[in-house]
N, C-alpha and C. Protein backbone atom coordinates (compact mmCIF):
# COMPACT_ATOMS: atom_id res chain seq x y z
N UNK A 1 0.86 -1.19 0.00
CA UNK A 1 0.00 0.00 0.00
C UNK A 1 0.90 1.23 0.00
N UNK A 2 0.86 2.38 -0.73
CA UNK A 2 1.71 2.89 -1.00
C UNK A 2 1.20 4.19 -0.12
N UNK A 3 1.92 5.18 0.32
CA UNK A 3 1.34 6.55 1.11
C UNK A 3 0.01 7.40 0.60
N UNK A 4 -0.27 7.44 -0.50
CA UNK A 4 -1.37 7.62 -0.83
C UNK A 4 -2.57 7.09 -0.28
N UNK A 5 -2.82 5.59 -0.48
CA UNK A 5 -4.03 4.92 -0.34
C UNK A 5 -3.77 4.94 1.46
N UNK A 6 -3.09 4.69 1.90
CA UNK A 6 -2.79 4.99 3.42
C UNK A 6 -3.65 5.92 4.27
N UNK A 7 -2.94 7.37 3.65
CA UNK A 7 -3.62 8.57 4.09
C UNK A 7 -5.19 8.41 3.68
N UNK A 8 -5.55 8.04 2.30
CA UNK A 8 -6.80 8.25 2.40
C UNK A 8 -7.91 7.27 2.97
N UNK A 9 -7.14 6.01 3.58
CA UNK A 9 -7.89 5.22 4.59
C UNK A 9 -7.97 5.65 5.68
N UNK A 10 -7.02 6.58 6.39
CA UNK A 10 -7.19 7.03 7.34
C UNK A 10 -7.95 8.31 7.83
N UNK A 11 -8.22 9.26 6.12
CA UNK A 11 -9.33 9.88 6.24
C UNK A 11 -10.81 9.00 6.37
N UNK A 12 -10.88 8.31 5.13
CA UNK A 12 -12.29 7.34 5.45
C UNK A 12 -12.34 6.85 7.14
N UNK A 13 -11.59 6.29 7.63
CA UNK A 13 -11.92 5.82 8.88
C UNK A 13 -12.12 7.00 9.92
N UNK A 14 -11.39 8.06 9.98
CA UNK A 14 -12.10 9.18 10.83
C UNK A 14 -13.01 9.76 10.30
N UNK A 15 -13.87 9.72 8.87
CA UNK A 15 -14.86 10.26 8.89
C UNK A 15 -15.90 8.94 9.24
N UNK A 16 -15.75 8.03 9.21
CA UNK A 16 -16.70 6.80 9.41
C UNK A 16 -16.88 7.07 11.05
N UNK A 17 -15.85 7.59 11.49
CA UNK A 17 -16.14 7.42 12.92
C UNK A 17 -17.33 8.60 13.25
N UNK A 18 -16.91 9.95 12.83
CA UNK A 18 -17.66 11.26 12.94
C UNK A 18 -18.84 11.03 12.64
N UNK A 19 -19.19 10.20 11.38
CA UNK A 19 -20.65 10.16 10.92
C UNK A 19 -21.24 9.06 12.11
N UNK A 20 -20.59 7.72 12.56
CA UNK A 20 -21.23 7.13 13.45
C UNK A 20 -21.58 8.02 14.75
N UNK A 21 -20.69 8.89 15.06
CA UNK A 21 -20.73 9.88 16.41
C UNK A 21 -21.85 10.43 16.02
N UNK A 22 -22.28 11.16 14.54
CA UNK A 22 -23.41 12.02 14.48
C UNK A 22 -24.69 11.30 14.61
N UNK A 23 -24.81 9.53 13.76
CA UNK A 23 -25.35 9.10 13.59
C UNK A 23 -26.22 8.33 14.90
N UNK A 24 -25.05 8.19 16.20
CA UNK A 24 -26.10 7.97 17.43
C UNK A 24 -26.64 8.90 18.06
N UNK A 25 -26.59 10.16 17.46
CA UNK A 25 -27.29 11.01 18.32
C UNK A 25 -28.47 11.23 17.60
N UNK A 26 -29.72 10.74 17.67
CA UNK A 26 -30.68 10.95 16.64
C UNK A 26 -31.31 11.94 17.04
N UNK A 27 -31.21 12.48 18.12
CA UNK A 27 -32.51 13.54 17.88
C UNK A 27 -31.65 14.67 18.83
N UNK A 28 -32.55 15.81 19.01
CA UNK A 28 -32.05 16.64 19.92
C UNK A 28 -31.83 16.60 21.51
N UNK A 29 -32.73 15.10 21.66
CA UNK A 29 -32.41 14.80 23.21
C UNK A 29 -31.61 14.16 23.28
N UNK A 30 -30.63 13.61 22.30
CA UNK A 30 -29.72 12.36 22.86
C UNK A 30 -28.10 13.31 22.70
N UNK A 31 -28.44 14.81 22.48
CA UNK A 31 -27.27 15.92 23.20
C UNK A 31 -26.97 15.81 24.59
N UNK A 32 -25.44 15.51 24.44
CA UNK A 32 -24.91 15.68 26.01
C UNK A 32 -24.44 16.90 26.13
N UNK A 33 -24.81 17.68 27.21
CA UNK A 33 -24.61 18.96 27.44
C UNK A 33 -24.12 19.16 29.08
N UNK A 34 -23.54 20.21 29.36
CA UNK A 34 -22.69 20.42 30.55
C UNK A 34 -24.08 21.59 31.27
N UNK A 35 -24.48 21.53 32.84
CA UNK A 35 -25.21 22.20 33.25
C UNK A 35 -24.13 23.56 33.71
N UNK A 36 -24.52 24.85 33.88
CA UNK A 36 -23.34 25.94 34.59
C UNK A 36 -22.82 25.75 35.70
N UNK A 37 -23.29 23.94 36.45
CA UNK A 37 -22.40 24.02 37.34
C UNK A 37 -21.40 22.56 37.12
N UNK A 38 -21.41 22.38 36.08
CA UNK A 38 -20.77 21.18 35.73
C UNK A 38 -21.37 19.76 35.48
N UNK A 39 -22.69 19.76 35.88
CA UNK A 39 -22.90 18.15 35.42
C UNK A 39 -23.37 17.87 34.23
N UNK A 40 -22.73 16.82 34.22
CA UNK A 40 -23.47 16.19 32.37
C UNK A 40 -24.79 15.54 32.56
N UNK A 41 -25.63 16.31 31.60
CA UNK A 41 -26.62 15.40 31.13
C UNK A 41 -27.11 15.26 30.00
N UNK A 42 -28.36 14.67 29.35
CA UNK A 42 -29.11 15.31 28.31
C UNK A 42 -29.95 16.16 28.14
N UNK A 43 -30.12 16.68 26.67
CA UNK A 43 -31.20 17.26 27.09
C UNK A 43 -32.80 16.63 26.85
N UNK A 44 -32.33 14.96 26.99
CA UNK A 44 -33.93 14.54 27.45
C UNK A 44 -34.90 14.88 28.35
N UNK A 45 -33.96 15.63 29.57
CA UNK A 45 -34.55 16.16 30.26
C UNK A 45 -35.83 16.92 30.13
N UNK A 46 -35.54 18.01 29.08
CA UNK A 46 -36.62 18.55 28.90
C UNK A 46 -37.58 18.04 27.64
N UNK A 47 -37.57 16.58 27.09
CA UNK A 47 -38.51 16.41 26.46
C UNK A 47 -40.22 16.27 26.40
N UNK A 48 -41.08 17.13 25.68
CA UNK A 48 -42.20 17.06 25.59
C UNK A 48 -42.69 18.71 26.27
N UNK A 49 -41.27 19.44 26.30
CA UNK A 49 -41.31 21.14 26.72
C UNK A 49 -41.40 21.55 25.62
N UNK A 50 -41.49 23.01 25.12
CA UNK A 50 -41.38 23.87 23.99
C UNK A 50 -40.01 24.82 24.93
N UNK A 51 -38.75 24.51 24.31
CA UNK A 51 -37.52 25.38 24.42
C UNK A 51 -37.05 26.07 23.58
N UNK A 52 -36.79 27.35 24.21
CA UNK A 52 -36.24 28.44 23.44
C UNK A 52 -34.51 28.57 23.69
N UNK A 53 -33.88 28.12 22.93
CA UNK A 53 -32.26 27.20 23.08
C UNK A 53 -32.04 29.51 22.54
N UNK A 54 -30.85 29.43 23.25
CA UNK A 54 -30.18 31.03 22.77
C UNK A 54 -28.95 30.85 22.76
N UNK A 55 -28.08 31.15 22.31
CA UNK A 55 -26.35 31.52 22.95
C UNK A 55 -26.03 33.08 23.36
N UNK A 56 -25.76 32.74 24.85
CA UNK A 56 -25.88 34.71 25.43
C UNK A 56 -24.21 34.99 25.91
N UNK A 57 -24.26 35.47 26.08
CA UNK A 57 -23.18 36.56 26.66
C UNK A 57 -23.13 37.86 27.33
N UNK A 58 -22.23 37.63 28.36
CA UNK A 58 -22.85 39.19 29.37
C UNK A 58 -22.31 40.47 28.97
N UNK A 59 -20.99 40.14 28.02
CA UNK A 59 -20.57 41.55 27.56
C UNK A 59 -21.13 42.29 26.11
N UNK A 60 -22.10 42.08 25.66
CA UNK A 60 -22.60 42.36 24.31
C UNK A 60 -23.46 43.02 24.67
N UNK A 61 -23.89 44.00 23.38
CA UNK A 61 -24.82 44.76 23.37
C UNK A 61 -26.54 44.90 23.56
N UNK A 62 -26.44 42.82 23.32
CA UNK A 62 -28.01 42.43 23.71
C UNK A 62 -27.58 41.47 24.64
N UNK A 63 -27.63 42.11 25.96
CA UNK A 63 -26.90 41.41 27.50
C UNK A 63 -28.05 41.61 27.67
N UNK A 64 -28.66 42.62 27.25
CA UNK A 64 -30.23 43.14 28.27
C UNK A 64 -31.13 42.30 27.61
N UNK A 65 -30.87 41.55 26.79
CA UNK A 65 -32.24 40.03 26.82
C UNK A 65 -32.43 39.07 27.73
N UNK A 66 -31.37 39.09 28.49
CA UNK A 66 -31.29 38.29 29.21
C UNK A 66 -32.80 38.59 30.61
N UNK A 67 -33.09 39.89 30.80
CA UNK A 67 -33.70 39.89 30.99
C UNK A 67 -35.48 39.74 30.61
N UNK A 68 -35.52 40.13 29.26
CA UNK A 68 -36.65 39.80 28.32
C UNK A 68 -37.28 37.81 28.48
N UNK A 69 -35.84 37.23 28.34
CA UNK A 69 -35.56 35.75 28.40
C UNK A 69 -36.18 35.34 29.52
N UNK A 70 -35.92 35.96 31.01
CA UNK A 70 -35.93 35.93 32.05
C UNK A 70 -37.98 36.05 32.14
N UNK A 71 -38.59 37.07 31.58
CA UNK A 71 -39.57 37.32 31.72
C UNK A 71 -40.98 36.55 31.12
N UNK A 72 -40.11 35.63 29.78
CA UNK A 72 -40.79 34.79 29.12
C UNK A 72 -40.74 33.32 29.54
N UNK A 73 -39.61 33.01 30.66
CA UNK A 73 -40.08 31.86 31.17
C UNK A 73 -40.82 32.14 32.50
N UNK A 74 -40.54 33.02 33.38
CA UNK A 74 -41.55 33.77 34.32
C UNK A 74 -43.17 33.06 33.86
N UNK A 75 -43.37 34.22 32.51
CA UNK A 75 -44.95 33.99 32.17
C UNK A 75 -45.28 32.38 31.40
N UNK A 76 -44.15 31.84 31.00
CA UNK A 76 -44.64 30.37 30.22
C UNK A 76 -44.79 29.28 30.77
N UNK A 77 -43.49 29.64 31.59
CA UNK A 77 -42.84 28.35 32.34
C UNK A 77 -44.22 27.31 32.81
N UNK A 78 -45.26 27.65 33.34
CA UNK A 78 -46.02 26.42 33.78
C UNK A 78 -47.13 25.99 32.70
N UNK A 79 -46.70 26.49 31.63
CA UNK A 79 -47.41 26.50 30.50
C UNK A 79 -46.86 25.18 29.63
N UNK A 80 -45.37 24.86 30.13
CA UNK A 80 -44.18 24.19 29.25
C UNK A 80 -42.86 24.62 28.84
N UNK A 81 -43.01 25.96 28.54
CA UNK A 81 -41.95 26.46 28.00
C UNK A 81 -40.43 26.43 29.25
N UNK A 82 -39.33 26.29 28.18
CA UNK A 82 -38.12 26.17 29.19
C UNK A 82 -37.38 27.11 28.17
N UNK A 83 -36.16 28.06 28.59
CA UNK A 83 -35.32 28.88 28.10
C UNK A 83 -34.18 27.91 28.75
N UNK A 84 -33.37 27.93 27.72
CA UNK A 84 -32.42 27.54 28.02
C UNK A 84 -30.88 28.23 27.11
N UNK A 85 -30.23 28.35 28.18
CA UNK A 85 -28.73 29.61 27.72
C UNK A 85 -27.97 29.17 27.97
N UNK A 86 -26.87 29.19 26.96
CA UNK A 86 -25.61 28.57 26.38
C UNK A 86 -24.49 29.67 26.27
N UNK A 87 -23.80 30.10 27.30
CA UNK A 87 -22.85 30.97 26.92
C UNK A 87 -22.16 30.57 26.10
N UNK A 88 -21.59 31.65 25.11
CA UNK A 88 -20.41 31.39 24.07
C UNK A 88 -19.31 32.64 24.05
N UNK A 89 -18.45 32.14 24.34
CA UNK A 89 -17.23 33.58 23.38
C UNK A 89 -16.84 34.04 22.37
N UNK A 90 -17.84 33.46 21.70
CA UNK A 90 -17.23 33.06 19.60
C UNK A 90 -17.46 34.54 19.17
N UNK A 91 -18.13 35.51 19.90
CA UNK A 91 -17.99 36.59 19.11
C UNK A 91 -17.45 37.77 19.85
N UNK A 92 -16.18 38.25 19.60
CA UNK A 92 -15.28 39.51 20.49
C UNK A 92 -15.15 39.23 21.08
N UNK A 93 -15.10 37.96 22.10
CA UNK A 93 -14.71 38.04 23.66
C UNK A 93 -15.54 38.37 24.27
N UNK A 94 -16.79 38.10 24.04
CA UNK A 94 -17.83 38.88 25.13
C UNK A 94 -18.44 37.74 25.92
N UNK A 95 -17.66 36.93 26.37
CA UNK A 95 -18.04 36.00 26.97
C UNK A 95 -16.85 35.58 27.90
N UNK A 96 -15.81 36.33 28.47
CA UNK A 96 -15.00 36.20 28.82
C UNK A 96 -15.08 35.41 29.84
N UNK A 97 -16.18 35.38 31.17
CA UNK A 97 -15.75 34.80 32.22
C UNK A 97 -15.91 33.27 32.40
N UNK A 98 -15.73 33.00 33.85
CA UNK A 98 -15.68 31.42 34.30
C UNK A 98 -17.48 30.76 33.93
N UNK A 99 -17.68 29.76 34.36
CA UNK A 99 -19.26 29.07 34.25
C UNK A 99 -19.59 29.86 35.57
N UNK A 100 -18.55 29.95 36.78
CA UNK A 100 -19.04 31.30 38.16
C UNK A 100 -19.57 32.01 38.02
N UNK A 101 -18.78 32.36 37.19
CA UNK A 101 -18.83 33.97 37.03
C UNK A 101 -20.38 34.36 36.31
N UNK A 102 -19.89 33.67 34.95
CA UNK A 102 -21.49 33.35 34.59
C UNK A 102 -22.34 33.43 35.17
N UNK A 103 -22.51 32.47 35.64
CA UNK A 103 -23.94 32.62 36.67
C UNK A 103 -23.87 33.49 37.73
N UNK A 104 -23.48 33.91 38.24
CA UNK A 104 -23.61 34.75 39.32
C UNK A 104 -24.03 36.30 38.48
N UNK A 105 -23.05 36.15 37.53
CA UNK A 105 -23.53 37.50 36.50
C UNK A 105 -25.13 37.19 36.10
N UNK A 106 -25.69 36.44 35.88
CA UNK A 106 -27.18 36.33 35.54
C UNK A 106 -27.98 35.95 36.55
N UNK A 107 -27.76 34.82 37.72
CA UNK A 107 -28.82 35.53 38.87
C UNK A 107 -28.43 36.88 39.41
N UNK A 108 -27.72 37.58 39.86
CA UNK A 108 -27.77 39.62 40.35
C UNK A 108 -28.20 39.92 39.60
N UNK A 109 -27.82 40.20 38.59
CA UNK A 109 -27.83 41.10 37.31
C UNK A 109 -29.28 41.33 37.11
N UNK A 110 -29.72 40.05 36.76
CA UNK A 110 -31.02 39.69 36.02
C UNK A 110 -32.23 39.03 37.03
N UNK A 111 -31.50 38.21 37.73
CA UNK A 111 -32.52 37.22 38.86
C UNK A 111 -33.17 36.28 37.45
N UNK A 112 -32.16 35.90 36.87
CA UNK A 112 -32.22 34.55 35.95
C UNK A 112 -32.53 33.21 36.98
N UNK A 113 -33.98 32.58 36.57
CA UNK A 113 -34.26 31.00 37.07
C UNK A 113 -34.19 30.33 35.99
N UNK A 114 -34.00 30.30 34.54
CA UNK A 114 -34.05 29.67 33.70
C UNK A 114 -32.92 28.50 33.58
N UNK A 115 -32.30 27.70 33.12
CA UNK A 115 -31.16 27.03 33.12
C UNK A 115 -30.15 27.50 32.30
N UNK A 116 -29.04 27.53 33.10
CA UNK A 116 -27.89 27.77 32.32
C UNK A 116 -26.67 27.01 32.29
N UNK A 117 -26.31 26.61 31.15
CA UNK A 117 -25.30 25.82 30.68
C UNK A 117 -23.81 26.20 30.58
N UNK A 118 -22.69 25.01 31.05
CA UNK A 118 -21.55 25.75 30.91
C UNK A 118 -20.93 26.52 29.38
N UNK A 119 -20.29 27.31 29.48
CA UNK A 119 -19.83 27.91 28.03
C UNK A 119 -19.28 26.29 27.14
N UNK A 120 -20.12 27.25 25.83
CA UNK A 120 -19.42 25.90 24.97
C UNK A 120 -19.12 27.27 23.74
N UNK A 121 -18.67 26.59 22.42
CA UNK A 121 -18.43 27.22 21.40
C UNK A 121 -19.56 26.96 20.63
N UNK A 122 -20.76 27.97 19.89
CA UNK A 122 -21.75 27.61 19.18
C UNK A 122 -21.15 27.91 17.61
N UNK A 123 -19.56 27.93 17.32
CA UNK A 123 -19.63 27.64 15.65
C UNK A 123 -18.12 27.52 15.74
N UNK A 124 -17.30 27.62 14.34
CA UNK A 124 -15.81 27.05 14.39
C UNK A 124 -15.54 25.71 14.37
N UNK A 125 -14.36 25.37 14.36
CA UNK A 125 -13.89 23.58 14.28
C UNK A 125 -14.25 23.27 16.01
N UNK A 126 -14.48 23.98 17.31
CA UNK A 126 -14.90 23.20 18.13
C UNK A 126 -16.37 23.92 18.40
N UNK A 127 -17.01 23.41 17.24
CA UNK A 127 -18.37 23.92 17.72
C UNK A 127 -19.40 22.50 18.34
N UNK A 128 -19.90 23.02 19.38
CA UNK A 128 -20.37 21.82 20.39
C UNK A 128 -21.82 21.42 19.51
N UNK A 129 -21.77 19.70 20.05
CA UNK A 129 -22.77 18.89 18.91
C UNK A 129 -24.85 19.60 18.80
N UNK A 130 -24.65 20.49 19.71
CA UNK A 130 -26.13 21.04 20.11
C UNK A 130 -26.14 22.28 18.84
N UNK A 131 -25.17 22.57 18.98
CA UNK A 131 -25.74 23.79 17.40
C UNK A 131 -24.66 23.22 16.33
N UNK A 132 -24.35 22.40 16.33
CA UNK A 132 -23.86 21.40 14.90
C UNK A 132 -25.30 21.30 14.57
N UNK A 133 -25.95 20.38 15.45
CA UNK A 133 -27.32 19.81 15.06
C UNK A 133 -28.36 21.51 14.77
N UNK A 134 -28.61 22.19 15.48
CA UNK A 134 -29.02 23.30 15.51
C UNK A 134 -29.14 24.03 13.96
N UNK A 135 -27.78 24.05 13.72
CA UNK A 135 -27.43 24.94 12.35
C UNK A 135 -27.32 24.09 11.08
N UNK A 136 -27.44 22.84 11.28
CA UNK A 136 -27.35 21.84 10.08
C UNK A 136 -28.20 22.47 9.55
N UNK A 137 -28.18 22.27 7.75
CA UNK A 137 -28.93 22.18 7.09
C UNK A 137 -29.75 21.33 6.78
N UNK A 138 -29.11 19.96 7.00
CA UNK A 138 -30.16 18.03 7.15
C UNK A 138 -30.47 18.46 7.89
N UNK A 139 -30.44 18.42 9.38
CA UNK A 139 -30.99 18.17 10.27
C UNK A 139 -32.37 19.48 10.65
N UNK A 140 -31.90 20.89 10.05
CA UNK A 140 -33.17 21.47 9.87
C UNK A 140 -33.13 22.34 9.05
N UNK A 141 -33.60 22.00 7.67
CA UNK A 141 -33.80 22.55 6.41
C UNK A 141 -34.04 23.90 6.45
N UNK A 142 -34.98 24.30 7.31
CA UNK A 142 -35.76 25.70 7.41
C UNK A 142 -35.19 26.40 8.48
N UNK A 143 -33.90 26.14 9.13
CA UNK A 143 -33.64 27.24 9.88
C UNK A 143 -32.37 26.97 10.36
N UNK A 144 -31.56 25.96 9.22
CA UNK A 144 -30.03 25.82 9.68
C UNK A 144 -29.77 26.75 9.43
N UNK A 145 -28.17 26.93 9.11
CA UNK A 145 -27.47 28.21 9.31
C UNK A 145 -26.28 28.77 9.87
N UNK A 146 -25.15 29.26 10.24
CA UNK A 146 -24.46 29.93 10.81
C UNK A 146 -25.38 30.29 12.10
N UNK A 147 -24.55 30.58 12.93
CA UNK A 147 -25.17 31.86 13.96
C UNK A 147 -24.06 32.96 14.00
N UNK A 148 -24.84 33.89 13.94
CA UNK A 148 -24.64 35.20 13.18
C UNK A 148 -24.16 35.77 14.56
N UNK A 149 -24.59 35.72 15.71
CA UNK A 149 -23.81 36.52 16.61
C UNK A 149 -24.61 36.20 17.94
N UNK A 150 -24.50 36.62 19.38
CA UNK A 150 -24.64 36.38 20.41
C UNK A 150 -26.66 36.33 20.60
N UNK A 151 -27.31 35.70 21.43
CA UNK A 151 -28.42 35.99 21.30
C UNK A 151 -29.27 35.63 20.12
N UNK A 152 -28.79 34.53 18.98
CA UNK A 152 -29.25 33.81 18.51
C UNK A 152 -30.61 32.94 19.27
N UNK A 153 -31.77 32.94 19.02
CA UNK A 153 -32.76 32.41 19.56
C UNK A 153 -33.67 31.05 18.56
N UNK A 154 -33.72 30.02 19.33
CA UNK A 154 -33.80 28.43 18.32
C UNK A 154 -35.25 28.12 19.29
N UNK A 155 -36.54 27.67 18.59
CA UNK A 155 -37.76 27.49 19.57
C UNK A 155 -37.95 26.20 18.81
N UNK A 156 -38.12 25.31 19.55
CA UNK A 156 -38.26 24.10 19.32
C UNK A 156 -39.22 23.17 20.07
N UNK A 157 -39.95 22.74 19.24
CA UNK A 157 -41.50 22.14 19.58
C UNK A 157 -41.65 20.63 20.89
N UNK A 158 -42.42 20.70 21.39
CA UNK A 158 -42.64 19.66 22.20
C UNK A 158 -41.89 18.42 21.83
N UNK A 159 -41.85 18.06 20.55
CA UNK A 159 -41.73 16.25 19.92
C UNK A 159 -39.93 16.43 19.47
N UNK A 160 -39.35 18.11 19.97
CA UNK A 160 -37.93 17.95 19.74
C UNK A 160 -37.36 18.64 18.00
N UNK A 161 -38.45 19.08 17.29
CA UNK A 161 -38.28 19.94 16.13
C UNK A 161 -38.23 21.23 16.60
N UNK A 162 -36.87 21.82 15.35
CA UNK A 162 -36.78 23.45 15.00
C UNK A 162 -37.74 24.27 14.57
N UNK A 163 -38.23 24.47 15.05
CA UNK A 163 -39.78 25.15 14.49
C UNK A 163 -39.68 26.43 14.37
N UNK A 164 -38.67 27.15 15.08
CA UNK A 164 -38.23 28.87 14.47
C UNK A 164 -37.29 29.22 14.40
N UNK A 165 -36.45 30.43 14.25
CA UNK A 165 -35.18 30.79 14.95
C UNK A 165 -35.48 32.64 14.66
N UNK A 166 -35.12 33.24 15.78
CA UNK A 166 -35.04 34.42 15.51
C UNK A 166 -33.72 34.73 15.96
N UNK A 167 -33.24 35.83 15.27
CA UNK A 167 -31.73 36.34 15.13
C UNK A 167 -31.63 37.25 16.41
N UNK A 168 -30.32 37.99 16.68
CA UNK A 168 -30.25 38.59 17.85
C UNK A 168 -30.85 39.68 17.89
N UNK A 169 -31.01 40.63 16.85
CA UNK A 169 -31.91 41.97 16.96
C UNK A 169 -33.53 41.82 17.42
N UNK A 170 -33.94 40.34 17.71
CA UNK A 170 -35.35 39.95 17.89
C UNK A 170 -35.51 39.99 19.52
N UNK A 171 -35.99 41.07 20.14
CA UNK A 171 -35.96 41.30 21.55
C UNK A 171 -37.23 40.12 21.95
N UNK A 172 -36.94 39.37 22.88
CA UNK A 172 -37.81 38.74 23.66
C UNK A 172 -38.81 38.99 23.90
N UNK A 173 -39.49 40.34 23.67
CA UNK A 173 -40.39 40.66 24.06
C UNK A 173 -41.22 40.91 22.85
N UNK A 174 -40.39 40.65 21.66
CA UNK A 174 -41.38 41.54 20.70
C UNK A 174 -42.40 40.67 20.41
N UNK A 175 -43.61 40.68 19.77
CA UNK A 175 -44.84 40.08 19.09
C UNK A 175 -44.67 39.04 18.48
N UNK A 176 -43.98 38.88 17.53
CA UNK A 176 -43.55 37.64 16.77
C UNK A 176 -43.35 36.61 17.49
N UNK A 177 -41.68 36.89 18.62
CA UNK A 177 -41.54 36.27 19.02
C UNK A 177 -42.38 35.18 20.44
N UNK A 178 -43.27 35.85 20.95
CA UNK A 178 -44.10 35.98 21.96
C UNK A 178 -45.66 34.64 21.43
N UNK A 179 -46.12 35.58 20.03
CA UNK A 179 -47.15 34.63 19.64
C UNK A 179 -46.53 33.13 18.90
N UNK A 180 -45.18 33.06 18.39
CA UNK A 180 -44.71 31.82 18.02
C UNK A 180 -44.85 31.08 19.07
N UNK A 181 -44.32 31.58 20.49
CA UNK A 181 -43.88 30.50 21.64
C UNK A 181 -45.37 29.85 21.95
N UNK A 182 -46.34 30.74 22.04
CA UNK A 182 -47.97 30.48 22.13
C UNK A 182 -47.92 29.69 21.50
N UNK A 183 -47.84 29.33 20.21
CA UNK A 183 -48.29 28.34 19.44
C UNK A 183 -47.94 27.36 19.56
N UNK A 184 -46.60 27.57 20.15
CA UNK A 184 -45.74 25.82 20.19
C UNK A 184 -45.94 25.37 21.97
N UNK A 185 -46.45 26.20 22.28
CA UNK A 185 -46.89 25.33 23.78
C UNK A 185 -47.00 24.12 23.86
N UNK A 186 -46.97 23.03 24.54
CA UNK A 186 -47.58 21.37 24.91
C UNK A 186 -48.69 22.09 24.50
N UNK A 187 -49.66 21.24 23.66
CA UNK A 187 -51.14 21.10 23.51
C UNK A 187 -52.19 20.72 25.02
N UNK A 188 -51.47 19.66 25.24
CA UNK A 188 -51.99 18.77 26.44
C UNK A 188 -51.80 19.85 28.01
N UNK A 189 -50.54 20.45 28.15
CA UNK A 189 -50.80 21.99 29.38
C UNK A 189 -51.94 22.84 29.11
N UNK A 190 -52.40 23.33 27.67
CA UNK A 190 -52.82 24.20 27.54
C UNK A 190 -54.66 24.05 27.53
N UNK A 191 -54.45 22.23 27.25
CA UNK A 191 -55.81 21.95 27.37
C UNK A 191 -56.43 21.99 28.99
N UNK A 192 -55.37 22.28 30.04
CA UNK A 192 -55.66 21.49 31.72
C UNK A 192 -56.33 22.72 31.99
């Protein structure tokens, strides 16, 4: 076997491996994700919720959603709805601190109860498998994508589908975003 066919077996076999890695994770609950205080879980946890997945950061210019965020699981939360925030640094450094720090910056700040996750990277060569899946284009035709910058917002239906995404200029509070989450409520909460 000469260096050629070599190297390119050894590409085939690390991509055979990557696609099997992608390939057991079938859905959006079988993501392993880090909580802001370190434990691993999935996010089966919240299956059969309507979650509004974001990537935030406290030094950016839409830091103050965090409170908007804050106010829409307030009013949903026993409705179904879960917010859930993913610090990232991928854009300027505005994500500088510890998973501590983090959080402590969003309960004072804000009096954040929503869940928050340790920092991961949401794009680049270490972009974590929750917005791989997120931004695919297979995996969701209508609203893969890049993420364009901090405060990216992903609403995703009871059964574990992408059902929206609004960009960061989309304040939490506005109309759009407000009557989408309505719609994607559990059926079955809204009937009790």
């Amino acid at each position: 076997m000469n260096k050629l066919n070599t190297w390119v077996g050894v590409v085939l076999i690390t991509a055979t491996v990557a696609c099997s890695e992608r390939s057991s994770m079938k859905s959006l609950y079988d993501i392993p994700v880090k909580t802001i205080q370190g434990e691993s879980i999935t996010l089966n946890e919240y299956r059969g919720k309507t979650l509004l997945i974001v990537n935030t950061a406290s030094r950016c210019g839409f830091t103050g959603q965090y409170e908007g965020l804050q106010a829409l699981y307030k009013t949903y939360q026993d409705q179904g709805l879960v917010v859930l925030a993913f610090p990232s640094n991928n854009f300027m450094g505005q994500e500088p601190g510890s998973n501590e720090a983090i959080a402590t910056f969003c309960e004072t700040r804000f009096q954040t109860t929503f869940p928050l996750f340790a920092k991961i990277d949401v794009k680049g060569k270490n972009q974590h498998p929750l917005f791989a899946w997120l931004t695919s284009k297979q995996s969701n035709p209508s609203f893969g994508g890049g993420i364009s910058w901090n405060f990216n917002k992903f609403l995703i239906s009871p059964e574990g589908s992408v059902i929206n995404r609004f960009g960061s200029r989309i304040d939490p509070n506005q109309k759009k975003l407000i009557a989408a989450i309505e719609q994607a409520l559990p059926k079955a909460v809204l009937q009790q």
